[in-house]
Protein backbone atom coordinates (compact mmCIF):
# COMPACT_ATOMS: atom_id res chain seq x y z
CA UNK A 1 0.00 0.00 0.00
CA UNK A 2 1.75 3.05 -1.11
CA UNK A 3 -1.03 5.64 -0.38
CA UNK A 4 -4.60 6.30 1.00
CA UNK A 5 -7.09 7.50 -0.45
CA UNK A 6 -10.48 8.97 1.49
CA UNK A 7 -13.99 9.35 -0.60
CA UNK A 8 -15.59 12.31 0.30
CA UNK A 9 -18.93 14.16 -0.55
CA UNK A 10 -22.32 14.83 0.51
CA UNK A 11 -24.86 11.83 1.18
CA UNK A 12 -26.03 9.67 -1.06
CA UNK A 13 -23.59 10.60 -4.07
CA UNK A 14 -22.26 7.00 -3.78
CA UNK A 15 -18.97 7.05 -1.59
CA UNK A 16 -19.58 3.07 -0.66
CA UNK A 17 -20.33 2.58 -3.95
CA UNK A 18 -17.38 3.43 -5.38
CA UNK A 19 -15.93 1.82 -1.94
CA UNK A 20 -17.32 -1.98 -2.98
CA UNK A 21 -16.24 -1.27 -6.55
CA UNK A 22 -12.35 -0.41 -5.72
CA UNK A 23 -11.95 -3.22 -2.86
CA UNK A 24 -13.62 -5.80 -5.03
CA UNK A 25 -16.28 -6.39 -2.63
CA UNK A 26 -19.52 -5.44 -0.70
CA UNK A 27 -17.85 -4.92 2.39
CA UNK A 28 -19.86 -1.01 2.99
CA UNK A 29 -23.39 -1.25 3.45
CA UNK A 30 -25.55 0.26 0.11
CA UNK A 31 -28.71 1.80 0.20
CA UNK A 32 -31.04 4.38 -1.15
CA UNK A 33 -31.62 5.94 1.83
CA UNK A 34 -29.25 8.99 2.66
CA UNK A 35 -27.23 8.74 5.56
CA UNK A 36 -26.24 4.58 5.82
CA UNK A 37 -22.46 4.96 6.43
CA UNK A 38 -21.66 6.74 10.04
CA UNK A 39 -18.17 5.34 10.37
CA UNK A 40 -14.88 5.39 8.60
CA UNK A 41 -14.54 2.20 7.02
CA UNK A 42 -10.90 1.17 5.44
CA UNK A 43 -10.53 -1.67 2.73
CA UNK A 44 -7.33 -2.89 0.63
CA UNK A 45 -8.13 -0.76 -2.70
CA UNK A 46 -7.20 -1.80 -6.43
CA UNK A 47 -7.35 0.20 -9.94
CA UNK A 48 -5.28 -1.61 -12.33
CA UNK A 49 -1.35 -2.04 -10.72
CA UNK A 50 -2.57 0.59 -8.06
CA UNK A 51 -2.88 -1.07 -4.49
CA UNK A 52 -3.65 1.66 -2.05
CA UNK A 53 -5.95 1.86 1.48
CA UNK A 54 -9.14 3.56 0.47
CA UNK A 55 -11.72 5.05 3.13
CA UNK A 56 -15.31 5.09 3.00
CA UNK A 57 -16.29 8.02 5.15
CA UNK A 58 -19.47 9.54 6.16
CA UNK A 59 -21.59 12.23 3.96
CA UNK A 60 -20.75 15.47 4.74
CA UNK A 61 -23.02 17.26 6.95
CA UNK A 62 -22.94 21.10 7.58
CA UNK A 63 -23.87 20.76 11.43
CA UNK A 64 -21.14 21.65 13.68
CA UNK A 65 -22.22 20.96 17.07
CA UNK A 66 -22.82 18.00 18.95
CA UNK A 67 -25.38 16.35 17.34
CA UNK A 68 -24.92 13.24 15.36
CA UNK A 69 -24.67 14.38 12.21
CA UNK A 70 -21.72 16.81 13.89
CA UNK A 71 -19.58 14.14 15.62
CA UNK A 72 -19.90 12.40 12.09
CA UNK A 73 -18.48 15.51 10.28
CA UNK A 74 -15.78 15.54 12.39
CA UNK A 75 -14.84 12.23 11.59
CA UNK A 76 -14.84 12.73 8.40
CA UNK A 77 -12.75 16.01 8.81
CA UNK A 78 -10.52 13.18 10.47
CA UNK A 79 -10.28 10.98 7.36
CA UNK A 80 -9.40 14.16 5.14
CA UNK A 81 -6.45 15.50 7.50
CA UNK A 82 -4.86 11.72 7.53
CA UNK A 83 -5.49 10.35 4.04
CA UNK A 84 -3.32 10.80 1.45
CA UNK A 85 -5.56 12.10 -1.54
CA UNK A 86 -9.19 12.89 -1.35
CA UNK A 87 -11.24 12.27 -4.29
CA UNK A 88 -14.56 14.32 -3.33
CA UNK A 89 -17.81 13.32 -5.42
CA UNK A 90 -20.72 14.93 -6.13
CA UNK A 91 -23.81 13.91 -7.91
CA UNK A 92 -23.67 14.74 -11.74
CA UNK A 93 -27.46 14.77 -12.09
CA UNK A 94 -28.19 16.76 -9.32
CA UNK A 95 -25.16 19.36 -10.04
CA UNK A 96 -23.41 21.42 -7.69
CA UNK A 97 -24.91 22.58 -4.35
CA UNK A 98 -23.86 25.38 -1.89
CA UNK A 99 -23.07 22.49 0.94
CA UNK A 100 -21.04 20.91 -1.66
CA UNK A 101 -19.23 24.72 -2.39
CA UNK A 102 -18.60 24.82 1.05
CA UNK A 103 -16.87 21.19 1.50
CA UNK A 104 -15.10 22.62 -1.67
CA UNK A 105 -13.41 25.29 0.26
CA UNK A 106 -12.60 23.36 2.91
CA UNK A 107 -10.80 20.49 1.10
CA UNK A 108 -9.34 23.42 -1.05
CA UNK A 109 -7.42 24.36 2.67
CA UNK A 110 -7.49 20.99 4.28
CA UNK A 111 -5.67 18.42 1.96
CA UNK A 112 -3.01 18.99 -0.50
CA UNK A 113 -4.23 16.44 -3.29
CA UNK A 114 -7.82 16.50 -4.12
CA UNK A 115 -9.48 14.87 -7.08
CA UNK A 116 -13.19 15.76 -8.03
CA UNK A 117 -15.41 13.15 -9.91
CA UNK A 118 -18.66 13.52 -10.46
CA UNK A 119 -20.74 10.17 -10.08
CA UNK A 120 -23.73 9.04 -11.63
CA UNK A 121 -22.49 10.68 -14.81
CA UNK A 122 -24.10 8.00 -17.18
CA UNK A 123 -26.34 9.12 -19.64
CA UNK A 124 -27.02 12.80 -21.16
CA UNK A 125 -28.94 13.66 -17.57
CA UNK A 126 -25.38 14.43 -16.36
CA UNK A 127 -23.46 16.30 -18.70
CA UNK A 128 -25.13 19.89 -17.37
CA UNK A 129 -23.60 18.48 -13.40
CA UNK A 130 -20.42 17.41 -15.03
CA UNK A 131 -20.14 20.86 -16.69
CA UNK A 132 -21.60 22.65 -13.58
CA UNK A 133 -18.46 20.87 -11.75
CA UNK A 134 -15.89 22.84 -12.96
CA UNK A 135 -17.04 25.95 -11.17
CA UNK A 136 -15.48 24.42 -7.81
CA UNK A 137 -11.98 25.20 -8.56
CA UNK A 138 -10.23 21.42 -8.03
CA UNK A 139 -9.90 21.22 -11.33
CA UNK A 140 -11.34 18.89 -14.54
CA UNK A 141 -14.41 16.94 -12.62
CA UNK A 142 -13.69 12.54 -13.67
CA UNK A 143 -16.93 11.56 -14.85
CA UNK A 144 -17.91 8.20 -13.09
CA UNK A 145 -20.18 6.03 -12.82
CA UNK A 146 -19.65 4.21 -9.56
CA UNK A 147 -22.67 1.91 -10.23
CA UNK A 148 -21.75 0.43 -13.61
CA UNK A 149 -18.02 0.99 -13.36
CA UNK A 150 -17.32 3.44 -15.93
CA UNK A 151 -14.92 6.37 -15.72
CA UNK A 152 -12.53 3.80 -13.64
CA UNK A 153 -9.35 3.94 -16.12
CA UNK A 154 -10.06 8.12 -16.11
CA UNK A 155 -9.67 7.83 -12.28
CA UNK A 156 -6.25 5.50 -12.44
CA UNK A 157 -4.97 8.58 -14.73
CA UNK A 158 -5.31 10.74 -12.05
CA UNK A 159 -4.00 8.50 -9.57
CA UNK A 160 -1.28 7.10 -11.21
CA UNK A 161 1.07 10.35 -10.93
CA UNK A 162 0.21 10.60 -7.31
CA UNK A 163 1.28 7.00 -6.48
CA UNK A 164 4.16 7.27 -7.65
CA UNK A 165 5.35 10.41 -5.69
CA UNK A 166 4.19 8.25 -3.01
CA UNK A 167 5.97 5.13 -3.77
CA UNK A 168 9.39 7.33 -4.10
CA UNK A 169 8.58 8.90 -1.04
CA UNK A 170 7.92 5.60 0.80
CA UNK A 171 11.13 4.12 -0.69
CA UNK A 172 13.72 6.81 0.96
CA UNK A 173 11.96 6.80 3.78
CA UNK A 174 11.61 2.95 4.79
CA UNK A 175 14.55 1.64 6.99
CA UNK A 176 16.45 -1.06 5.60
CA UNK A 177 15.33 -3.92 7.46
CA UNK A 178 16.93 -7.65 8.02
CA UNK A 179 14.70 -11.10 7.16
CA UNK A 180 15.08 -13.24 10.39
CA UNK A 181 13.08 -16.68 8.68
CA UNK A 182 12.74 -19.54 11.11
CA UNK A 183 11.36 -22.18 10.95
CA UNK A 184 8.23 -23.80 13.28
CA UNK A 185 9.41 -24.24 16.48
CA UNK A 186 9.30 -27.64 17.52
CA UNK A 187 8.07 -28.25 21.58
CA UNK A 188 10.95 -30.82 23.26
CA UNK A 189 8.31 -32.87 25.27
CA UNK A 190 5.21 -33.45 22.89
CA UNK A 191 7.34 -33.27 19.98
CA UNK A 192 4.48 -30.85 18.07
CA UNK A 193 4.63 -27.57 16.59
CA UNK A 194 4.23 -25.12 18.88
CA UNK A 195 1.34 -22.47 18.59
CA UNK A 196 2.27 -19.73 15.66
CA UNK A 197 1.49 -16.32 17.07
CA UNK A 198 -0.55 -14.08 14.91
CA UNK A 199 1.10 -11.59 12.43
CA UNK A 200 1.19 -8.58 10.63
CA UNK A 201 -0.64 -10.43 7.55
CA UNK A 202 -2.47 -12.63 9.26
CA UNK A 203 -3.69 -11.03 12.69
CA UNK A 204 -5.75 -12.08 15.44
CA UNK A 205 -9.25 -11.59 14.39
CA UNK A 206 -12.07 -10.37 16.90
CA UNK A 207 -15.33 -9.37 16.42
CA UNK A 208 -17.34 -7.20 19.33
CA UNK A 209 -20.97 -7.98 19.48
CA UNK A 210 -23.87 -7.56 21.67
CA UNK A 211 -27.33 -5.58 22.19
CA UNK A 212 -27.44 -1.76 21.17
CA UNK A 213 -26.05 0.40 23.51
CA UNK A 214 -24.07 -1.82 25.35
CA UNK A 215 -20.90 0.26 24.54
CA UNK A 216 -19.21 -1.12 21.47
CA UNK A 217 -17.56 1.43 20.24
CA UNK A 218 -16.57 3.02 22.80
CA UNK A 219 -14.88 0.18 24.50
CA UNK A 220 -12.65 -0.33 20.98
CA UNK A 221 -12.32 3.61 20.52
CA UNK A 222 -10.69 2.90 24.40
CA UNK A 223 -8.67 0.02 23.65
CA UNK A 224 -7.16 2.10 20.59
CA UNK A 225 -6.47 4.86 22.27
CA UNK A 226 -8.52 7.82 19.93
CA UNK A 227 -11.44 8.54 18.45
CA UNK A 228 -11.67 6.18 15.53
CA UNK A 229 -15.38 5.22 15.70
CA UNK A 230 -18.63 7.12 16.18
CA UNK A 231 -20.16 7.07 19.38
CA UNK A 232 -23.03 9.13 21.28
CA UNK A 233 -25.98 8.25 24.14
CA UNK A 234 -28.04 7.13 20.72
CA UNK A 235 -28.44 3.52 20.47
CA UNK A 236 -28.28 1.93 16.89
CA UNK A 237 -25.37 4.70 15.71
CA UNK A 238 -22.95 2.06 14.37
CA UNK A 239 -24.64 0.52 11.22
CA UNK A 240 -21.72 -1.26 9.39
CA UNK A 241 -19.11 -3.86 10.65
CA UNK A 242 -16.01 -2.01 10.80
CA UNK A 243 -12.90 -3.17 11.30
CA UNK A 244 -9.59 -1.78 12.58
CA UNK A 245 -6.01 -2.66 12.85
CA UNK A 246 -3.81 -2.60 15.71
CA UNK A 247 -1.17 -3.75 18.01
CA UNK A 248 -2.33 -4.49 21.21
CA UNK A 249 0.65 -5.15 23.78
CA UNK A 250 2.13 -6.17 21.00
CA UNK A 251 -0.03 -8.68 19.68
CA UNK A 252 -1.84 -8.06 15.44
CA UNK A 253 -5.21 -7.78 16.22
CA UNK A 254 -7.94 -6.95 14.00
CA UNK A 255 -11.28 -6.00 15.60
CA UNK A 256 -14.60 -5.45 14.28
CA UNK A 257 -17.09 -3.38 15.26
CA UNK A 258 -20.73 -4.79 14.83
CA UNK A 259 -24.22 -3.01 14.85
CA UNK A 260 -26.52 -3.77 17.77
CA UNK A 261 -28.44 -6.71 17.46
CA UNK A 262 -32.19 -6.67 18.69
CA UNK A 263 -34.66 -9.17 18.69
CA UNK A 264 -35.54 -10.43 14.66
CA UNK A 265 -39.28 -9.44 15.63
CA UNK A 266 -38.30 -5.92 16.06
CA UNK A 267 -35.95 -5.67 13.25
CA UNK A 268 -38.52 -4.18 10.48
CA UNK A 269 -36.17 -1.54 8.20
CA UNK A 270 -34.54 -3.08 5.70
CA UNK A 271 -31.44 -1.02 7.01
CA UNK A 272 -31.19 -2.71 10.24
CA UNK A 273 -31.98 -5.84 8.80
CA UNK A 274 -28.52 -5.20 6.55
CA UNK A 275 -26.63 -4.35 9.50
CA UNK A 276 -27.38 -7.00 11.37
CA UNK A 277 -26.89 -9.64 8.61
CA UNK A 278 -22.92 -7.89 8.31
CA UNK A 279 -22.16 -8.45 12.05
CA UNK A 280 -23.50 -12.21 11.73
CA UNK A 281 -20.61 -12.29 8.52
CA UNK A 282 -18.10 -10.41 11.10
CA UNK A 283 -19.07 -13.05 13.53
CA UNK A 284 -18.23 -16.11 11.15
CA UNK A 285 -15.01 -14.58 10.13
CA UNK A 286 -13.88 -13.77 13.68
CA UNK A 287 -11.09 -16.19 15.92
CA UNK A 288 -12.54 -14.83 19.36
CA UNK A 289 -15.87 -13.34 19.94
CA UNK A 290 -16.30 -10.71 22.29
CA UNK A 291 -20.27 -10.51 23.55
CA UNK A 292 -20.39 -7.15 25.42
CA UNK A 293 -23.08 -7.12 28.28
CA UNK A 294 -24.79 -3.83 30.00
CA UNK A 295 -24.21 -4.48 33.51
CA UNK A 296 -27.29 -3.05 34.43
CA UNK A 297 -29.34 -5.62 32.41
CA UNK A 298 -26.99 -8.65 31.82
CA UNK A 299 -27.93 -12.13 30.56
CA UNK A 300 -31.09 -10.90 28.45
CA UNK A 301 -32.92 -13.18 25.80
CA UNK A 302 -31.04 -11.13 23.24
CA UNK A 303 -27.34 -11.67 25.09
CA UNK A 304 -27.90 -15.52 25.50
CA UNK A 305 -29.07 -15.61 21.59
CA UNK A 306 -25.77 -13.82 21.14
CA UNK A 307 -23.51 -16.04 22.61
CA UNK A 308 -25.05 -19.38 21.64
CA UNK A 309 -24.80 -18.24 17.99
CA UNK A 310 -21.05 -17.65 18.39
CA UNK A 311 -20.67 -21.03 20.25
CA UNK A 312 -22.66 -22.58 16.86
CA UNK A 313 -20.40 -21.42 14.62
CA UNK A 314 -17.38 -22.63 16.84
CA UNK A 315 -16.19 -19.05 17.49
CA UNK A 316 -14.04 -18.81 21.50
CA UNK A 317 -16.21 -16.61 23.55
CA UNK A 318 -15.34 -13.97 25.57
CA UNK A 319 -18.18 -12.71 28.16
CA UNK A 320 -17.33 -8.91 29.12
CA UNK A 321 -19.65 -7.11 31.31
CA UNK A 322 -19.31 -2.84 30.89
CA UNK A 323 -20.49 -0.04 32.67
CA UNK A 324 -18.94 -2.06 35.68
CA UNK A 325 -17.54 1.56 36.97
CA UNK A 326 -21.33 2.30 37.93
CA UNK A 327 -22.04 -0.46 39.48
CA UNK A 328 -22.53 0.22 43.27
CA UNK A 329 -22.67 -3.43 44.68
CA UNK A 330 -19.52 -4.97 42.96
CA UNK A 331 -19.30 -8.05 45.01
CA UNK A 332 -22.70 -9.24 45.45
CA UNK A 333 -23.35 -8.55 41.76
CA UNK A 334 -20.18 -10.51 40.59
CA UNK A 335 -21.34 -13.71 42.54
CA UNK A 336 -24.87 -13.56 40.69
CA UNK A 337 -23.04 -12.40 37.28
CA UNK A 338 -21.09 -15.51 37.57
CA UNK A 339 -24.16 -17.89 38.69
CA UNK A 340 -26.50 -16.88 35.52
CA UNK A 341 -23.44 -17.02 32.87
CA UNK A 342 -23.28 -20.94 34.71
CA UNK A 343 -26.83 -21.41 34.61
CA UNK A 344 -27.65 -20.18 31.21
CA UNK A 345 -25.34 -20.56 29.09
CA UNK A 346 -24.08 -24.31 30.03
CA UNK A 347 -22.59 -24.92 26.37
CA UNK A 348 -19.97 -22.35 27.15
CA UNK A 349 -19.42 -23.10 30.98
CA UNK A 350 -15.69 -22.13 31.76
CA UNK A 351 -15.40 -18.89 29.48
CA UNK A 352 -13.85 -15.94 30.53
CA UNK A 353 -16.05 -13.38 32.10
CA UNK A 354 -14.24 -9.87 32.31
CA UNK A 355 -15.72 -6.78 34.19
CA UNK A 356 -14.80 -3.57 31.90
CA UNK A 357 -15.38 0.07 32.22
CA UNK A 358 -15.48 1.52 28.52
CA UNK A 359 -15.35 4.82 29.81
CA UNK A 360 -12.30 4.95 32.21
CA UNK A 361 -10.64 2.27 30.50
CA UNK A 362 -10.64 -0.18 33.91
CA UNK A 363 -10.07 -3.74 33.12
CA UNK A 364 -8.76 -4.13 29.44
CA UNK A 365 -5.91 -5.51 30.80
CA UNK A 366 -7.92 -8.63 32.34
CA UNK A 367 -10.12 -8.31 29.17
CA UNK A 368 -6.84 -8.85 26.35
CA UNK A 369 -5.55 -11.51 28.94
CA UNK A 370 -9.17 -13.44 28.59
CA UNK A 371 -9.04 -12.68 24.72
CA UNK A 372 -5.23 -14.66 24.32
CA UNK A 373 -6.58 -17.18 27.14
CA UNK A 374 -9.40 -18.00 24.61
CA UNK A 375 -7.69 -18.34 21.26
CA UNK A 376 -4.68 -20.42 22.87
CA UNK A 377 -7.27 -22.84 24.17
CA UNK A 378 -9.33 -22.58 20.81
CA UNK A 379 -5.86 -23.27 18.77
CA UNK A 380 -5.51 -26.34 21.41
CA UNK A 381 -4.60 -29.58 19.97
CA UNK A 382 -3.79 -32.94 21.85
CA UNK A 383 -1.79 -35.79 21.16
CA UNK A 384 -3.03 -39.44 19.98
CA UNK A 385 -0.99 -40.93 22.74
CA UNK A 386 -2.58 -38.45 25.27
CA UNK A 387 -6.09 -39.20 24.11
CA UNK A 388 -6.56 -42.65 23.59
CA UNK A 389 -5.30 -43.41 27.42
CA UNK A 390 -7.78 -40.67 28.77
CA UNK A 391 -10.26 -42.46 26.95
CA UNK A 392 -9.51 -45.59 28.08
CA UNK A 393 -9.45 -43.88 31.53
CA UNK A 394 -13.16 -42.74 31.05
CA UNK A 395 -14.42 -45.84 29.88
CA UNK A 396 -13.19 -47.46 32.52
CA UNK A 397 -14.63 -45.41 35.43
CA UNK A 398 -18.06 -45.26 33.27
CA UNK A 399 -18.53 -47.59 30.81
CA UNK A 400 -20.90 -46.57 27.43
CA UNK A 401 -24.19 -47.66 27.56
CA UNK A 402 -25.69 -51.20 25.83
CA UNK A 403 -28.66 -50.83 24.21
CA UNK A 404 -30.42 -54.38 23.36
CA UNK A 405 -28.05 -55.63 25.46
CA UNK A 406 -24.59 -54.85 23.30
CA UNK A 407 -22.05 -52.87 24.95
CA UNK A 408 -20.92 -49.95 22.80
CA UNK A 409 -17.44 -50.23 22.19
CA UNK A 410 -14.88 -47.29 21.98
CA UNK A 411 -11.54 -48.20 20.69
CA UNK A 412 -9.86 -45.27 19.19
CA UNK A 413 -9.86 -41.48 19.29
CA UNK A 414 -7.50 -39.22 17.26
CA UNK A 415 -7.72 -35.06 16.69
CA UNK A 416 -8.97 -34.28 13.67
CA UNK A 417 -8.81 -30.61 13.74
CA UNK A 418 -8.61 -27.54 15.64
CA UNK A 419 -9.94 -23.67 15.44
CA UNK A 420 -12.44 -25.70 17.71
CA UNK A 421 -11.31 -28.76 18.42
CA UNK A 422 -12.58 -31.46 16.68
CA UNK A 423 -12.00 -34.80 17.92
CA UNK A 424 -13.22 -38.42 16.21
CA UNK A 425 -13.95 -41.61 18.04
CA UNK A 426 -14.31 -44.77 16.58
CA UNK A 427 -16.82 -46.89 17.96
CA UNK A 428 -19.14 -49.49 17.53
CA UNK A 429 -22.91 -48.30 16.20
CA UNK A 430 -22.26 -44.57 16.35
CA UNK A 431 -26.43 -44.28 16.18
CA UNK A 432 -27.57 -46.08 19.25
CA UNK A 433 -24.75 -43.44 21.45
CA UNK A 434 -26.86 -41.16 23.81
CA UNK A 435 -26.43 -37.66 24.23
CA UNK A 436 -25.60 -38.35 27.55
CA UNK A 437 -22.66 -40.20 27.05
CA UNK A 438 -21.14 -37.61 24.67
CA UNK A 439 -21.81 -34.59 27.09
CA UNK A 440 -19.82 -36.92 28.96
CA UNK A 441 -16.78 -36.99 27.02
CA UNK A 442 -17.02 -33.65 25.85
CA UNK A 443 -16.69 -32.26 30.07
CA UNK A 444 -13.87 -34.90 30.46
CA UNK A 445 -11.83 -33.09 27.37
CA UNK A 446 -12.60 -29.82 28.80
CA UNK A 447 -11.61 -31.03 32.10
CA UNK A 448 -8.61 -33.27 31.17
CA UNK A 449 -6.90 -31.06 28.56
CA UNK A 450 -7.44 -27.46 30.00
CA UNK A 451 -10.25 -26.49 27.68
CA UNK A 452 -12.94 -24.68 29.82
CA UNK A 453 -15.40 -22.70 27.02
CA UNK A 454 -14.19 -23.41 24.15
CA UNK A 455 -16.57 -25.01 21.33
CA UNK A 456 -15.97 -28.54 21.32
CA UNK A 457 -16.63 -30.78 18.45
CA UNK A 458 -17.07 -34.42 19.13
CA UNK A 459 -17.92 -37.02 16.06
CA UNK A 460 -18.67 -40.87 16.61
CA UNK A 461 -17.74 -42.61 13.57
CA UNK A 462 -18.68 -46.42 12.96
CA UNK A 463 -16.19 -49.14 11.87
CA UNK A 464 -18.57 -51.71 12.01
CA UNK A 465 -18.68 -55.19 14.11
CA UNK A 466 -18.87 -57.48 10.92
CA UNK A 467 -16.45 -60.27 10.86
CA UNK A 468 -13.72 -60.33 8.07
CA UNK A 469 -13.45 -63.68 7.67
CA UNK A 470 -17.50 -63.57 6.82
CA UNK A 471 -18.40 -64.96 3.87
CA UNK A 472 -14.42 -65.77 3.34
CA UNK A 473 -14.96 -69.68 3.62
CA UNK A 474 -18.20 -69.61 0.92
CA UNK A 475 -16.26 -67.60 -1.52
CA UNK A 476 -12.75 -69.85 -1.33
CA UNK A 477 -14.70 -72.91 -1.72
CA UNK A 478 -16.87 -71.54 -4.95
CA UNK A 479 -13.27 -70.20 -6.41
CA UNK A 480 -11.77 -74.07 -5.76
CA UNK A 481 -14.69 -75.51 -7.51
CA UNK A 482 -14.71 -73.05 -10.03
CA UNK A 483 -10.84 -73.77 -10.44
CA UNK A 484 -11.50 -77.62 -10.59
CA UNK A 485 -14.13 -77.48 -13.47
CA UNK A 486 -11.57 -75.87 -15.83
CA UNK A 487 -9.27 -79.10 -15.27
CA UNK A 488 -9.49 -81.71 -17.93
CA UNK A 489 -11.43 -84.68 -17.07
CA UNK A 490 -9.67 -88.30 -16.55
CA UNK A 491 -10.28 -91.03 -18.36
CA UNK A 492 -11.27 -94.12 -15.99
């Protein structure tokens, strides 16, 4: 990436558009309804043999106070002072409005590269905006068409210069910088590869999820250390699942920040029903799953749904309760905290729970120690050797059931995976195992092998009781006679 490059303009010109169309997917939410994107959302952008970062940002608003629309001008005054090159869009067919004069004359004084397009500039409706354009002052307007991709190689024209400024720029200024390569560490007792930490490419992904209002944002705007996402008293503000980058105590993390998810009978705009569909894809793409609780209303219908979806789609949990720093009755509220989270949510019995203050910032240090607790133990995996003589162990103390009087019988069990774990047994008729008896194994391996929370995956598979010498003795003795028919008779 040798640049960045932030789309600006009023709402509803098609910044995320254009946003989906650069990064190759539909990672910003699209709508016809003004207003959809609140945060800054970043994506890996490419335009021909361009890579760059591009930003989605929000429309530009002309309120300056404190209001919504306010805080989400000033972060995207945020994305314009830190990007690179600014390409500000307007809407050809509408033309050129005083608000977008006045975001004129403040990108002419805020960012020292700014390229103006002017989108939805298909058809003869637009040439009177694309004409109209000029009058801003930033120069020859790119006609685009976000939508059906046209204008595109007009826009890598303009880039194209610009990158490579930046590239030369980038080159002087990089340090020179020595390849250590080694190879997998190998662990002297077990004799397995250790655990491989996450990196710069591939970094530890989390997703933060739970009920609007619960603090979200805030909490990863705290954990970051600035302002990077859009936060207020409203509940519902953050409508996409963004995602941001960071090193935290030195550990590549990348988090994502989900919309508030309500109860599907109250979800009736098809806006919400888009936001909540992308933090149910941020949750399947996520290593660890964070599911933020309101201490003053913990354990809801909503928060249980929450967390038992993660625990379906084998995600590690993480239960963090905020607005702990106004909580008066710490203590007593801790002990029943820790009773429910038991009693509810048995599937994921043994997962961290973490008290956090969003606000002040108390208790991300237990929280980031749950969070590397979690993916070590969902990254767990356990040797043959190891498992085959706790399972002997177990059968032994509690043997499996017979139905129609036939013992089940277990005789091997291997790891098959991990990211859960996923472990296989071979046994005799899989189908006639209760539920019981599983639960049963499943608590052992949590118990045995350090794995409290964690999604575990157990599969009986069948290798059948049949003998193999069946049917040998009937098919040896039809080959011999089929053998001694070929021979030539004897005479006599």
């Amino acid at each position: 990436m040798t640049f960045s490059l932030a789309i600006v303009g009023r709402p509803n010109v098609g910044k995320s558009t254009l946003f989906n169309r650069l990064v190759g997917k539909r990672l910003a939410l699209v709508d016809d309804q003004p207003g959809v994107t609140r945060d800054l959302r970043e994506g890996e952008g490419k335009l021909g043999d361009l890579r760059f970062t591009v930003i989605d940002t929000a429309g530009l608003e002309e309120a300056t106070d404190e209001s919504l629309q306010g805080r989400m001008r000033r972060l995207t005054e945020r994305a314009v002072d830190m990007a690179d090159v600014c390409l500000f869009m307007i809407d050809a067919r509408v033309g050129v409005t005083p608000t977008d004069e006045v975001f004129a004359e403040i990108l002419r004084k805020r960012s020292a590269h700014v390229i103006l397009a002017a989108n939805k500039g298909e058809g003869s409706a637009a040439d009177a905006g694309v004409l109209e354009a000029y009058s801003l002052g930033l120069g020859e307007p790119i006609r685009l068409s976000a939508e059906h991709g046209e204008g595109l190689p007009d826009l890598y024209s303009a880039l194209q210069p610009l990158a490579d400024g930046f590239a030369e720029r980038a080159a002087e200024e990089a340090p020179e910088v020595e390849l250590d390569v080694e190879d997998d560490e190998i662990d002297e007792e077990t004799g397995e590869a250790t655990l491989p930490m996450p990196t710069a490419t591939k970094p530890l992904q989390i997703a933060v999820v739970g009920r609007p209002n619960a603090g979200k944002s805030t909490l990863i705007n705290k954990i970051l250390g600035e302002d990077r996402l859009l936060t207020g008293p409203e509940a519902g503000i953050t409508r996409d699942a963004i995602s941001v980058r960071m090193d935290w105590d030195g550990v590549p993390m990348r988090i994502f920040d989900t919309a508030g998810m309500r109860k599907r009978a109250k979800v009736q705009e098809k806006l919400e029903k888009l936001s909540v569909s992308d933090g149910l894809r941020a949750v399947k793409f996520a290593e660890v799953v964070v599911v933020l609780l309101d201490a003053a209303i913990p354990f809801e219908q909503q928060d249980l749904r929450i967390a038992d979806l993660a625990e379906r789609e084998g995600r590690a949990v993480v239960i963090a309760v905020n607005k702990w720093d106004v909580e008066e009755h710490k203590q007593e509220k801790l002990r029943d905290l820790k009773e429910a989270f038991n009693r509810l949510l048995p599937q994921l019995r043994g997962a961290p729970l973490v008290t956090v203050s969003a606000k002040t910032g108390r208790g991300l240090d237990r929280l980031n120690a749950a969070i590397m607790k979690a993916w070590t133990t969902w990254n767990r995996r356990v040797s043959t050797g190891q498992l085959n003589r706790w399972l002997e162990g177990m059968v032994s103390s509690h043997p499996p059931p017979a139905p129609q009087g036939r013992r089940i019988k277990l005789r091997y069990m291997t790891q098959a995976k991990t990211r859960p774990p996923g472990f296989v047994v071979m046994c005799s008729r899989p189908q006639d195992m209760p539920d019981s008896y599983t639960r049963y194994l499943v608590n052992g391996l949590r118990e045995a092998f350090d794995m409290p929370g964690t999604p575990i995956r157990l599969t009986l598979r069948g290798q059948g009781d049949k003998n193999p010498w069946k049917g040998k003795r009937e098919k040896n003795a039809g080959a011999l006679k089929k053998h001694l028919g070929k021979l030539p008779k004897q005479k006599g």
